[in-house]
PDB file of N, CA and C in Angstrom:
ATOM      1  N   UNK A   1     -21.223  14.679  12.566  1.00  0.00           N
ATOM      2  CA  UNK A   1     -19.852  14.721  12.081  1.00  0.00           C
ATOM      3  C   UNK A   1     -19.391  13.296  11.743  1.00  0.00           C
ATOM      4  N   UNK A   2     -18.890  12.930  10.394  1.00  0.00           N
ATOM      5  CA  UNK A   2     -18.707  11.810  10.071  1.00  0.00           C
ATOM      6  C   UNK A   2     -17.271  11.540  10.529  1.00  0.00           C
ATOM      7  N   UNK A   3     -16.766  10.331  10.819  1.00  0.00           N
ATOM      8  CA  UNK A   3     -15.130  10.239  11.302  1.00  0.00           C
ATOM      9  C   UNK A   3     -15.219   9.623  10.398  1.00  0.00           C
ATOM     10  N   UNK A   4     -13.131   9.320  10.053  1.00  0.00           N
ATOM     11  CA  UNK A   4     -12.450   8.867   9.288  1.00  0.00           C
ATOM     12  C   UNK A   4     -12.007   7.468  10.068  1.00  0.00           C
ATOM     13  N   UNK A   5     -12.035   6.210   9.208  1.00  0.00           N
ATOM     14  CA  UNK A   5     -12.129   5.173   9.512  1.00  0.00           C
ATOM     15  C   UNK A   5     -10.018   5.045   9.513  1.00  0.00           C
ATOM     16  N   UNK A   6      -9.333   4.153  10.139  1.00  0.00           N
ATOM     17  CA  UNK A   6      -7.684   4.348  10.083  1.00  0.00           C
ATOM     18  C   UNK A   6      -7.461   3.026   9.982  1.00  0.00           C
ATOM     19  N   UNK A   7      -7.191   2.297   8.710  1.00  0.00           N
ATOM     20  CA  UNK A   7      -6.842   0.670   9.271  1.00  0.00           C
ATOM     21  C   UNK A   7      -5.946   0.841   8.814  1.00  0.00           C
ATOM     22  N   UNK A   8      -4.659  -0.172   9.666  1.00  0.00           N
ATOM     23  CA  UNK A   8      -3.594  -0.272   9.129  1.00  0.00           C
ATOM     24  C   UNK A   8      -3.196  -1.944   8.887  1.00  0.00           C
ATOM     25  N   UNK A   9      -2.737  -2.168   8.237  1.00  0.00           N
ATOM     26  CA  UNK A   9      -2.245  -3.429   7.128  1.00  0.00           C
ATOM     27  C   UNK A   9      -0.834  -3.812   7.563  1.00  0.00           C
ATOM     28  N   UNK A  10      -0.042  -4.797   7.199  1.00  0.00           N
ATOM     29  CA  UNK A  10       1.177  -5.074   7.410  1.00  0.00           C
ATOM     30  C   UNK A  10       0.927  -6.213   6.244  1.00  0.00           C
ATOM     31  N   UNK A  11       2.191  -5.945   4.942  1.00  0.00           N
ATOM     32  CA  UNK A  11       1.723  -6.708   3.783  1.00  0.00           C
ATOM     33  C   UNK A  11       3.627  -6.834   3.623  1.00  0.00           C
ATOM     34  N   UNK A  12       4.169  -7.977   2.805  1.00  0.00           N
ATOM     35  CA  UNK A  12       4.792  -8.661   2.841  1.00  0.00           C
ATOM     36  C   UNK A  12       5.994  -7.732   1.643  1.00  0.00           C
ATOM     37  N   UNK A  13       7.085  -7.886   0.825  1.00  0.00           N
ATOM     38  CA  UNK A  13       7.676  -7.292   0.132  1.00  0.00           C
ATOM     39  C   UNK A  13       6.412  -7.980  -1.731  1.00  0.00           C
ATOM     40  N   UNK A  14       6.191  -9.089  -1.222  1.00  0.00           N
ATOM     41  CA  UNK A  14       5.271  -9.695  -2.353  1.00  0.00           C
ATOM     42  C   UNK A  14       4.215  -8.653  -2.398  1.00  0.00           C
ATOM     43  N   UNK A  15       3.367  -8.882  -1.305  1.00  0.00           N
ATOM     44  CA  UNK A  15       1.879  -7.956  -1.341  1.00  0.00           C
ATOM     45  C   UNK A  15       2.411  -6.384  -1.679  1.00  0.00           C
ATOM     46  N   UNK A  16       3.115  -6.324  -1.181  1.00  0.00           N
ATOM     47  CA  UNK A  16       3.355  -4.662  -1.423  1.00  0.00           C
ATOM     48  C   UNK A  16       3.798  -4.146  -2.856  1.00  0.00           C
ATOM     49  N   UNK A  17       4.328  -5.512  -3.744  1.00  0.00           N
ATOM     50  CA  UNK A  17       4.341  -5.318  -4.983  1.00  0.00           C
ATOM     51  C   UNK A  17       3.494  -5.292  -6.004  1.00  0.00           C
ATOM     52  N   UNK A  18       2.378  -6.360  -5.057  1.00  0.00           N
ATOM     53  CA  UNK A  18       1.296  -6.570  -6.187  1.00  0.00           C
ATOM     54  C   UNK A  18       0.018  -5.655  -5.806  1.00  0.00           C
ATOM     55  N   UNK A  19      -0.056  -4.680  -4.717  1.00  0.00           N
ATOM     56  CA  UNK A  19      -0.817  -3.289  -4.251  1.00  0.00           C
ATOM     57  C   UNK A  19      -0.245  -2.795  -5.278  1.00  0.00           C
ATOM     58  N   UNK A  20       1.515  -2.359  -5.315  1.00  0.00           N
ATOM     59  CA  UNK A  20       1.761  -0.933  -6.231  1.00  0.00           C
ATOM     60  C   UNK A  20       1.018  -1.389  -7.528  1.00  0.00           C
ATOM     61  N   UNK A  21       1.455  -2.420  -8.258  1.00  0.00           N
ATOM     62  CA  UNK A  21       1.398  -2.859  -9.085  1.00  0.00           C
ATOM     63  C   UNK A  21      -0.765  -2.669 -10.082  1.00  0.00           C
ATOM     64  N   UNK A  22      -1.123  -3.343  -8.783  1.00  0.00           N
ATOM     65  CA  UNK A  22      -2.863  -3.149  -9.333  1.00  0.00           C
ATOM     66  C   UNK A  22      -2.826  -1.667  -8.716  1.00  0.00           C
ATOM     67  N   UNK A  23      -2.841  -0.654  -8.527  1.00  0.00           N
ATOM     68  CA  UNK A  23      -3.103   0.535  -8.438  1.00  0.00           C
ATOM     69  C   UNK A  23      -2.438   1.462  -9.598  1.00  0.00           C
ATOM     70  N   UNK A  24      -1.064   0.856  -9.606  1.00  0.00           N
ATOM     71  CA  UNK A  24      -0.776   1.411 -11.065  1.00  0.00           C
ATOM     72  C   UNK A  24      -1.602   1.017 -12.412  1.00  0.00           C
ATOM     73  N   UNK A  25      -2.403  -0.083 -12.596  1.00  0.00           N
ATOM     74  CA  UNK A  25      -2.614  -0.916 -13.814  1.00  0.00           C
ATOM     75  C   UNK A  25      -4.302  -0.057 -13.645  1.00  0.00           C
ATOM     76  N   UNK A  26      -4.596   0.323 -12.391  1.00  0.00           N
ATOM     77  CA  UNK A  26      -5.989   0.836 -12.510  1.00  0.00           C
ATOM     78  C   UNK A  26      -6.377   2.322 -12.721  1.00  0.00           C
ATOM     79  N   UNK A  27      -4.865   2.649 -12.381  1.00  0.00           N
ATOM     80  CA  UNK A  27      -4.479   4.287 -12.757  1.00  0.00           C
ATOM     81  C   UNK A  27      -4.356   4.001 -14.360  1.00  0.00           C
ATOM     82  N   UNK A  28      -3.892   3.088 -14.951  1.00  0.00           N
ATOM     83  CA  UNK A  28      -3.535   3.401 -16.671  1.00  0.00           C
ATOM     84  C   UNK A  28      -4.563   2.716 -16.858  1.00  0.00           C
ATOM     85  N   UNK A  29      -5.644   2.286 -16.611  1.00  0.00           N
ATOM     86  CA  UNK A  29      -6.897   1.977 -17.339  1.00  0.00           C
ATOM     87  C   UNK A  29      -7.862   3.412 -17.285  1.00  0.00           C
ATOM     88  N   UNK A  30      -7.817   3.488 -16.104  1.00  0.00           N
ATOM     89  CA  UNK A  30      -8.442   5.005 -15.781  1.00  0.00           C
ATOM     90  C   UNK A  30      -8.124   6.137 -16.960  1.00  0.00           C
ATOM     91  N   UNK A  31      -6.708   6.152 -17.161  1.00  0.00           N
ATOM     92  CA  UNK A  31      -5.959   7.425 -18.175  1.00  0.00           C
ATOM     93  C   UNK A  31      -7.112   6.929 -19.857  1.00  0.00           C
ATOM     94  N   UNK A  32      -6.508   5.580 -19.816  1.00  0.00           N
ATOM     95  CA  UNK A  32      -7.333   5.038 -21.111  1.00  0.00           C
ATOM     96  C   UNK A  32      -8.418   5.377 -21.424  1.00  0.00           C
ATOM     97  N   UNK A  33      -9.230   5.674 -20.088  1.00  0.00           N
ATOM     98  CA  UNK A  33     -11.118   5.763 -20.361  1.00  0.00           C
ATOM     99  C   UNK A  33     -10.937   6.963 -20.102  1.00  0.00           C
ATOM    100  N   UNK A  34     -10.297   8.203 -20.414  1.00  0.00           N
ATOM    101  CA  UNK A  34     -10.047   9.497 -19.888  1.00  0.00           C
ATOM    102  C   UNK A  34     -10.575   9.922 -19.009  1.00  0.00           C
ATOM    103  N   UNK A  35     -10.407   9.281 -17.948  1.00  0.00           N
ATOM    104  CA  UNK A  35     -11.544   9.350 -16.266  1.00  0.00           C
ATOM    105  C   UNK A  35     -10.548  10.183 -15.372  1.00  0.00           C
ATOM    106  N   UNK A  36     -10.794  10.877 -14.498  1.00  0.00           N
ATOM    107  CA  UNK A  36      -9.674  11.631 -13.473  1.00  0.00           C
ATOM    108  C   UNK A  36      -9.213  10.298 -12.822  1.00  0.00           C
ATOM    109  N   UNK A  37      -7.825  10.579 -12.418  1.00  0.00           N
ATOM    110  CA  UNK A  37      -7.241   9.575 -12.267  1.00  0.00           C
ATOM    111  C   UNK A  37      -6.407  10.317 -10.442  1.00  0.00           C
ATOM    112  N   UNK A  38      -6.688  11.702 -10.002  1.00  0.00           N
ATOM    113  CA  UNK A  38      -6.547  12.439  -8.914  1.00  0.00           C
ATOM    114  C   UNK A  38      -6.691  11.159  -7.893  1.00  0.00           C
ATOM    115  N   UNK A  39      -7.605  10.382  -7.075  1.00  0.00           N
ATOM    116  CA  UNK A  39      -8.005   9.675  -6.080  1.00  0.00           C
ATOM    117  C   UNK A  39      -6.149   8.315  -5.751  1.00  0.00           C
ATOM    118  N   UNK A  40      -6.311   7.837  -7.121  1.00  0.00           N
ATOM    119  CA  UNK A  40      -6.076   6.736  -7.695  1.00  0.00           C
ATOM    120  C   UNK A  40      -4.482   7.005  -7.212  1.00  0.00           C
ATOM    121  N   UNK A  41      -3.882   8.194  -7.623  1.00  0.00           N
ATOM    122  CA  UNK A  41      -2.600   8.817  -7.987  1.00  0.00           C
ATOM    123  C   UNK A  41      -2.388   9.216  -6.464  1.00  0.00           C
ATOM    124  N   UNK A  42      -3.074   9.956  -5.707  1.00  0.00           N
ATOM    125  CA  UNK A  42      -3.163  10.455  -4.222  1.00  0.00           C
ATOM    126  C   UNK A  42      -2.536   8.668  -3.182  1.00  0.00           C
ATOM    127  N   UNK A  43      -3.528   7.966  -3.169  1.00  0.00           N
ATOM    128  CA  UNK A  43      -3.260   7.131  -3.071  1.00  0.00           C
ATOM    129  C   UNK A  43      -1.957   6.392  -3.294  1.00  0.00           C
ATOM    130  N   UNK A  44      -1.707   6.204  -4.545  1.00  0.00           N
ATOM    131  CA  UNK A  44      -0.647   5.569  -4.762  1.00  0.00           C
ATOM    132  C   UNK A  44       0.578   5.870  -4.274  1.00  0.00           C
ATOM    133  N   UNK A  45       0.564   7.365  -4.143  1.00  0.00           N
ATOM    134  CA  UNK A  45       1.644   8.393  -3.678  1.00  0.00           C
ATOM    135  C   UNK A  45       1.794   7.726  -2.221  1.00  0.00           C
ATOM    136  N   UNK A  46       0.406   7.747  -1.234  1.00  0.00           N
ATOM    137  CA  UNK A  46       0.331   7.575   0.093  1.00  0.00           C
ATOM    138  C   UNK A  46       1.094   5.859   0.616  1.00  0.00           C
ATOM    139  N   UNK A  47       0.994   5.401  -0.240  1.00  0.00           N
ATOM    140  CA  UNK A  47       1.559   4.146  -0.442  1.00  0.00           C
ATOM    141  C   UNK A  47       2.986   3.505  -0.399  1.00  0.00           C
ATOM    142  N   UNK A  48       3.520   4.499  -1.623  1.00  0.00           N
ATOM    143  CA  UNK A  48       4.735   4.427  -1.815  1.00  0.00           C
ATOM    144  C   UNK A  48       5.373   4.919  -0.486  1.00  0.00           C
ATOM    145  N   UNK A  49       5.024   6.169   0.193  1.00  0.00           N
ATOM    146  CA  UNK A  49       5.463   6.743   0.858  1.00  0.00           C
ATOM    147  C   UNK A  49       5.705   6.174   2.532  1.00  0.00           C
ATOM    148  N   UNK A  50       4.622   5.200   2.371  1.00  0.00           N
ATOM    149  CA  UNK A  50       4.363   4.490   3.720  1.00  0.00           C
ATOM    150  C   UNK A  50       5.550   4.121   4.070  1.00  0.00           C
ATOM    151  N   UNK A  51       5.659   4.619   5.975  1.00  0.00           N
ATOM    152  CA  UNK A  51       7.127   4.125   6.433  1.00  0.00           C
ATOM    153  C   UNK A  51       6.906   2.401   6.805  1.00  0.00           C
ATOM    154  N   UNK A  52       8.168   2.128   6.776  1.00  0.00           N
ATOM    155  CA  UNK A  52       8.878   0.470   6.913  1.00  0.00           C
ATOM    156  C   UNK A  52       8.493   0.281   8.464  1.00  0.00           C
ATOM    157  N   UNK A  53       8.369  -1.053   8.961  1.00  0.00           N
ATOM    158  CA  UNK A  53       8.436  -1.031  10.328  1.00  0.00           C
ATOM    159  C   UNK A  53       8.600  -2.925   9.959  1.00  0.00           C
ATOM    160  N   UNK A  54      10.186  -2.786   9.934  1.00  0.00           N
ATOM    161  CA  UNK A  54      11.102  -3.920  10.084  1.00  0.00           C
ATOM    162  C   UNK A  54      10.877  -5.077  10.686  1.00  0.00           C
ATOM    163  N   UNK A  55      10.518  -6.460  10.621  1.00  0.00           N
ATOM    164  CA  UNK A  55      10.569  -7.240  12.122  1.00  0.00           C
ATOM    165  C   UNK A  55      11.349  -8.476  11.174  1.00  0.00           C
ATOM    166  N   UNK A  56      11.528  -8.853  12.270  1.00  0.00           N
ATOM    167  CA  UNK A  56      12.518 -10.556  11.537  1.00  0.00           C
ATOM    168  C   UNK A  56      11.829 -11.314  12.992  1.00  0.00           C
ATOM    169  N   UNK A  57      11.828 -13.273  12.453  1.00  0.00           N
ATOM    170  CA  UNK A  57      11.593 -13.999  13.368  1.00  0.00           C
ATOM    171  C   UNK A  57      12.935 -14.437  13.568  1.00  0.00           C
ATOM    172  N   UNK A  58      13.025 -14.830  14.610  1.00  0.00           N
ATOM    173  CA  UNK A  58      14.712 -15.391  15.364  1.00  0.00           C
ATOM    174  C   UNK A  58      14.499 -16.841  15.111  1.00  0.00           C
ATOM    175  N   UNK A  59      15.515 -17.458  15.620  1.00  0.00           N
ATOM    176  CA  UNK A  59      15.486 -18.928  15.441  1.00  0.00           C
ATOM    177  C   UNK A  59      14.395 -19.688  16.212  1.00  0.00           C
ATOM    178  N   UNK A  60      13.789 -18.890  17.682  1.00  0.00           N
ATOM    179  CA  UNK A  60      12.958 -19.775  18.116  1.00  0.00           C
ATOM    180  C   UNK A  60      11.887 -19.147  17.539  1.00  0.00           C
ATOM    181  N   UNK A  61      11.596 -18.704  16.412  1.00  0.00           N
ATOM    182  CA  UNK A  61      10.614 -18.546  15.796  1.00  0.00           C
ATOM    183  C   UNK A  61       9.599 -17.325  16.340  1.00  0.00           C
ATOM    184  N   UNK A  62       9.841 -16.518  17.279  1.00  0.00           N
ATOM    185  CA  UNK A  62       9.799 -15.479  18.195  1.00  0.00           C
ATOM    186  C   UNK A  62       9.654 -14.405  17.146  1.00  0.00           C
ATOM    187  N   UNK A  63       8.640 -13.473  16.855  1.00  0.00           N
ATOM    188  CA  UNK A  63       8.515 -12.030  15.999  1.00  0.00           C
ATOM    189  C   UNK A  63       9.039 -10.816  16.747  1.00  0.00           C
ATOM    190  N   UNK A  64       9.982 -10.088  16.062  1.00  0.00           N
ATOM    191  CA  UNK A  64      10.426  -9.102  17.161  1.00  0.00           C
ATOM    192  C   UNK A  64      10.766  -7.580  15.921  1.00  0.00           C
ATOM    193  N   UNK A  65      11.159  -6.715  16.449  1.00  0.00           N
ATOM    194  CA  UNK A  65      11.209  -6.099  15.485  1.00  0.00           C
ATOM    195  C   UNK A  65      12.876  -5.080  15.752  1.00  0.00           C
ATOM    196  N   UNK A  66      13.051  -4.790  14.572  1.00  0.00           N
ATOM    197  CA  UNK A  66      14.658  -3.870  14.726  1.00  0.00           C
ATOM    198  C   UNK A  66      14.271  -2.431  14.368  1.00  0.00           C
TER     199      UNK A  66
END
């Protein structure tokens, strides 16, 4: 029985623009070469959808989260 591997990421308001961003640009290259574009689109969906998990550093520079 093969398992499913689970990593999780924590990417910035930048990184998270430039993920949507190359997944969209590889979904409309995909459409271009008339390739199924199902994986690409699943994904992207899973992405967008991902919940927030807030943190701010305080003044003593301390990571905490709200």
């Amino acid at each position: 029985m093969k398992k499913d591997i689970l990593k999780i990421i924590e990417v910035d308001k930048t990184e998270y623009g430039i993920l949507i961003n190359a997944l969209n640009e590889f979904r409309n290259k995909l459409i271009r070469e008339e390739q199924d574009t199902e994986l690409v689109d699943e994904f992207l969906l899973k992405v967008l959808d991902a919940p927030e998990n807030k943190r701010y550093v305080d003044r003593e520079g301390r990571l905490g989260a709200r």
